[in-house]
Protein backbone atom coordinates (compact mmCIF):
# COMPACT_ATOMS: atom_id res chain seq x y z
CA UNK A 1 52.60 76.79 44.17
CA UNK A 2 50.47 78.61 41.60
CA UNK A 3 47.44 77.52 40.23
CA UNK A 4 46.27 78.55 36.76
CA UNK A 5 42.76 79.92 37.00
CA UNK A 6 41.87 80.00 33.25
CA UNK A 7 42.93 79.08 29.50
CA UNK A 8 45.97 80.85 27.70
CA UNK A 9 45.28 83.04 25.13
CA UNK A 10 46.86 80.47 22.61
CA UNK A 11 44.52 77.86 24.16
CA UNK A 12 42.00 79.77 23.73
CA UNK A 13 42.63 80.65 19.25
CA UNK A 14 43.53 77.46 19.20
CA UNK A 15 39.71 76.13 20.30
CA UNK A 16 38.34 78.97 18.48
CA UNK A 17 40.58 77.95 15.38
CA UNK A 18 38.86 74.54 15.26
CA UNK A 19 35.47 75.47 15.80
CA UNK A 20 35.66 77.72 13.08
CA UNK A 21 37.47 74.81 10.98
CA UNK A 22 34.09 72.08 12.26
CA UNK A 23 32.01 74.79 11.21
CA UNK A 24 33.64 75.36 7.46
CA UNK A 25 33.02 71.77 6.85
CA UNK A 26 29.63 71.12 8.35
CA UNK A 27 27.84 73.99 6.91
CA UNK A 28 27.80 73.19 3.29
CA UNK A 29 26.97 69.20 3.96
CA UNK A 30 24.19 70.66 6.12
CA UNK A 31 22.60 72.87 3.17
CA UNK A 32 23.40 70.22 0.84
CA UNK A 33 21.78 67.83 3.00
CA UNK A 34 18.50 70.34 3.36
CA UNK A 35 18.17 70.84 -0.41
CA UNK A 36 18.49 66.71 -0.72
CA UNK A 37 15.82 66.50 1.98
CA UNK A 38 13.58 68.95 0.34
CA UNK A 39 13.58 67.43 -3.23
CA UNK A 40 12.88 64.20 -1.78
CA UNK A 41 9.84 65.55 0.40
CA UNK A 42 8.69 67.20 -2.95
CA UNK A 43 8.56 63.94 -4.90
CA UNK A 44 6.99 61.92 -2.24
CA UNK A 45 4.42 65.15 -2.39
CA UNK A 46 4.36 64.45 -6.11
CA UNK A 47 4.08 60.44 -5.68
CA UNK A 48 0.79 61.37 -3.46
CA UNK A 49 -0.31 63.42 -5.99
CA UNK A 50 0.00 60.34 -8.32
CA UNK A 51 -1.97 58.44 -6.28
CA UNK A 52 -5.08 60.78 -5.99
CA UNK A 53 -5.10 61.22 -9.86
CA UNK A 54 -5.10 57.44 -10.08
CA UNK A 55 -8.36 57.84 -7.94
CA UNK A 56 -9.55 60.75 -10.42
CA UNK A 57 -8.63 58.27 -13.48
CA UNK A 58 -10.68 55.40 -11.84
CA UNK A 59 -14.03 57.21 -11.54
CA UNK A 60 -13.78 58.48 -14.88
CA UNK A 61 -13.11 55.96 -17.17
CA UNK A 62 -9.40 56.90 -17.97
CA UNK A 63 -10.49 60.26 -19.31
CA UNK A 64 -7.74 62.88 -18.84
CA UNK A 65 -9.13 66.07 -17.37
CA UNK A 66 -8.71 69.45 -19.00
CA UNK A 67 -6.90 71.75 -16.23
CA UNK A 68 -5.76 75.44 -16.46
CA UNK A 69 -2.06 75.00 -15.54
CA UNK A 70 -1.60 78.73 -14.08
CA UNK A 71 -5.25 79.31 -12.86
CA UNK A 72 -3.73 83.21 -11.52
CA UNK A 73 -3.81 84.31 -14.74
CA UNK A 74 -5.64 86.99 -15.99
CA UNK A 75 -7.30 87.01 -18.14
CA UNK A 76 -7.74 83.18 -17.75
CA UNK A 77 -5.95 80.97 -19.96
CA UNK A 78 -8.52 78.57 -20.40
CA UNK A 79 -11.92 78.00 -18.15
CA UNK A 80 -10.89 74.70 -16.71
CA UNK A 81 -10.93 73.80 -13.20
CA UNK A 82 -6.96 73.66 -11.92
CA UNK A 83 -4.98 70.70 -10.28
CA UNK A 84 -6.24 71.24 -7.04
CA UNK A 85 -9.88 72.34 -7.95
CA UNK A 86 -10.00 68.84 -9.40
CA UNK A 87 -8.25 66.67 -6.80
CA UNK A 88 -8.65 68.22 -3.47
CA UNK A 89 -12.07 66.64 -2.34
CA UNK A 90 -10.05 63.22 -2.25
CA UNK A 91 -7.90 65.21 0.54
CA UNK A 92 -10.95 65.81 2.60
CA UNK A 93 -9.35 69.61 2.75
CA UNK A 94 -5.74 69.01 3.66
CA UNK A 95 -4.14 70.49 0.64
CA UNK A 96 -0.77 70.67 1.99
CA UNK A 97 0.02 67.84 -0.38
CA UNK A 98 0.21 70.33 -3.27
CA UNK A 99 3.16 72.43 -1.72
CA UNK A 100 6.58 71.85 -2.44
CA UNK A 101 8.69 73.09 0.59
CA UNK A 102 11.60 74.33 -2.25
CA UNK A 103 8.66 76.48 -3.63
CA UNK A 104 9.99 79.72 -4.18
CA UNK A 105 8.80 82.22 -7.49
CA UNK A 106 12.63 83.32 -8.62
CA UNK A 107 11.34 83.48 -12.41
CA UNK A 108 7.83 85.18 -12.35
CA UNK A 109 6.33 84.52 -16.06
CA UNK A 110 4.97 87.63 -17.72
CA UNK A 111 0.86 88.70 -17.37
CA UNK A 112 1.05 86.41 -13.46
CA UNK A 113 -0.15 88.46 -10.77
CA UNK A 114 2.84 90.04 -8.45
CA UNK A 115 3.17 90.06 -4.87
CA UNK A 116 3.24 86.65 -3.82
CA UNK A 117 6.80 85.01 -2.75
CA UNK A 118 5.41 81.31 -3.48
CA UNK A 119 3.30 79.42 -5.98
CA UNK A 120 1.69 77.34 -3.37
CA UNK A 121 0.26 81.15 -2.32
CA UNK A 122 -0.27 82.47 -6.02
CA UNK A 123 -1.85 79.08 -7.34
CA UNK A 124 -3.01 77.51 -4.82
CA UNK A 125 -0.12 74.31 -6.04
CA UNK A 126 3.71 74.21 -6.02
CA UNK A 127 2.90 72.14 -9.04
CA UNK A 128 1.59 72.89 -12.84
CA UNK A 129 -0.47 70.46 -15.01
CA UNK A 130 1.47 69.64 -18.24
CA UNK A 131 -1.18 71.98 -20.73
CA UNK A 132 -0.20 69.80 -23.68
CA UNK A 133 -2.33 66.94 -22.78
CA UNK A 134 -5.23 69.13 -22.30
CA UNK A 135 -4.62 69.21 -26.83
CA UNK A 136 -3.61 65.76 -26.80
CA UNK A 137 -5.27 63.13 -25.43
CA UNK A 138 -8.53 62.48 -23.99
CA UNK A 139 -7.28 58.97 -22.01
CA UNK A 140 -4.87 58.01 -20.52
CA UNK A 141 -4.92 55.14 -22.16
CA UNK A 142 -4.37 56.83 -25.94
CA UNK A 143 -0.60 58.06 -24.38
CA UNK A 144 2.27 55.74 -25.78
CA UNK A 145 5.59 56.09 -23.98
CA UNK A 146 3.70 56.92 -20.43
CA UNK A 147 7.19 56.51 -18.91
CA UNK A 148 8.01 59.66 -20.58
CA UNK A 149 4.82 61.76 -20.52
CA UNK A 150 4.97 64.21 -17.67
CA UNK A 151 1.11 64.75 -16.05
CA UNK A 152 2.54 67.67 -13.90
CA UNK A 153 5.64 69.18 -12.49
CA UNK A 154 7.00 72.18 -10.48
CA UNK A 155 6.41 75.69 -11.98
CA UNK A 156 9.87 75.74 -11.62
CA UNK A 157 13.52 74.12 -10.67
CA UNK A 158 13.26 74.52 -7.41
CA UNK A 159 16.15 72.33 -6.21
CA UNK A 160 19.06 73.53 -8.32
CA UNK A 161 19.86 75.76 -11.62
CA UNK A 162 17.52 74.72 -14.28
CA UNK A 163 18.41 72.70 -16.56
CA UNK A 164 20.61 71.34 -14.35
CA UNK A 165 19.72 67.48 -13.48
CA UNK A 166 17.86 66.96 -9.81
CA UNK A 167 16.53 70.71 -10.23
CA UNK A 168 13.25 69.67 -10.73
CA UNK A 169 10.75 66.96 -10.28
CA UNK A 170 8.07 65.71 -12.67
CA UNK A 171 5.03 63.13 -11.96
CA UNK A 172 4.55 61.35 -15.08
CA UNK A 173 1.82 58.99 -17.09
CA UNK A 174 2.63 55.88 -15.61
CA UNK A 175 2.74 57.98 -12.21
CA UNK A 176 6.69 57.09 -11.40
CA UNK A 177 8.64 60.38 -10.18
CA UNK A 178 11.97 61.50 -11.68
CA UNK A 179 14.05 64.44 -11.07
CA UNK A 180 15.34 64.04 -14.24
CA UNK A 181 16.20 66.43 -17.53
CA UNK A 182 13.42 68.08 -18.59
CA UNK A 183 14.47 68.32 -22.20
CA UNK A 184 14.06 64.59 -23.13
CA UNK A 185 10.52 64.75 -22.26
CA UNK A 186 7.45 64.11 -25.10
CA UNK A 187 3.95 63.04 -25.57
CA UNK A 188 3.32 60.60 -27.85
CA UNK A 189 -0.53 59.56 -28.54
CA UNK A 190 -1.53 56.21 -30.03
């Protein structure tokens, strides 16, 4: 009698044929499932974030801080302290809160220093403080529809096309996070 020592060829396209097949279909749910992951990690990031500024708003009466937004500029747009400047001693020096792991510069703005691949690296914060309330509002509590006031978001969509919806997430005045539209967003004082 013989004995067959190894696979057919056809056995053997056949297997390969349906790995390739398993790995066609699980590749994209895998990156989809990353980029999910990552905006989620983000806003949680962002949701800390909230909760540091709450500790910020507490010792100061409800006075809103003036913050340079891009503090990498030069020359400076303003000399106030930035996001982190002004919350990182409540992180007793972990700032890893401030970095968004989507951060990635794909849209560098004009007059920001080149050479860096992230704005966690460039500005020291994946995330911007919204410059309009620096004009604004001097409390927190002079902002009517909080709900719709963004405090600070990401310099940029990082999680999908921008103006897309889910491409970027935004920490706002009643310190709830959304990934929503960016273009419905206002700040209305009292």
């Amino acid at each position: 009698m013989y004995r067959r020592r190894g696979f057919t060829l056809v056995e053997l396209v056949v297997v390969v044929g349906i790995v390739v097949l398993l790995a066609s279909i699980l590749i994209p749910v895998v990156g989809k499932a990353r980029v999910r992951a990552n905006r989620i990690r983000c806003a949680a990031q962002l949701q800390d974030i909230g909760r540091l500024f709450q500790i910020y708003l507490g010792e100061n009466k409800n006075t809103l801080p003036a913050l340079n937004p891009m503090p990498s500029f030069r020359p400076l747009l303003n000399g106030y302290p930035s996001l982190v400047q002004l919350l990182a001693r409540h992180r007793q020096g972990d700032l890893r809160v401030f970095q968004c792991p989507a951060d990635r510069i794909t849209q560098p703005p004009v007059g920001a220093p080149s050479g860096y691949a992230t704005y966690f690296l460039r500005e020291g914060a994946s995330y911007r403080w919204n410059a309009m309330l620096n004009l604004r509002a001097s409390r927190i509590t002079d902002l009517r529809a909080t709900e719709k006031t963004p405090l600070t978001d990401e310099y940029e969509p990082f999680h999908g096309r921008p103006g897309e919806a889910g491409s970027m997430n935004h920490l706002f005045a009643d310190f709830h996070v959304d990934d929503g539209d960016a273009s419905n967003l206002v700040i209305v004082i009292k």
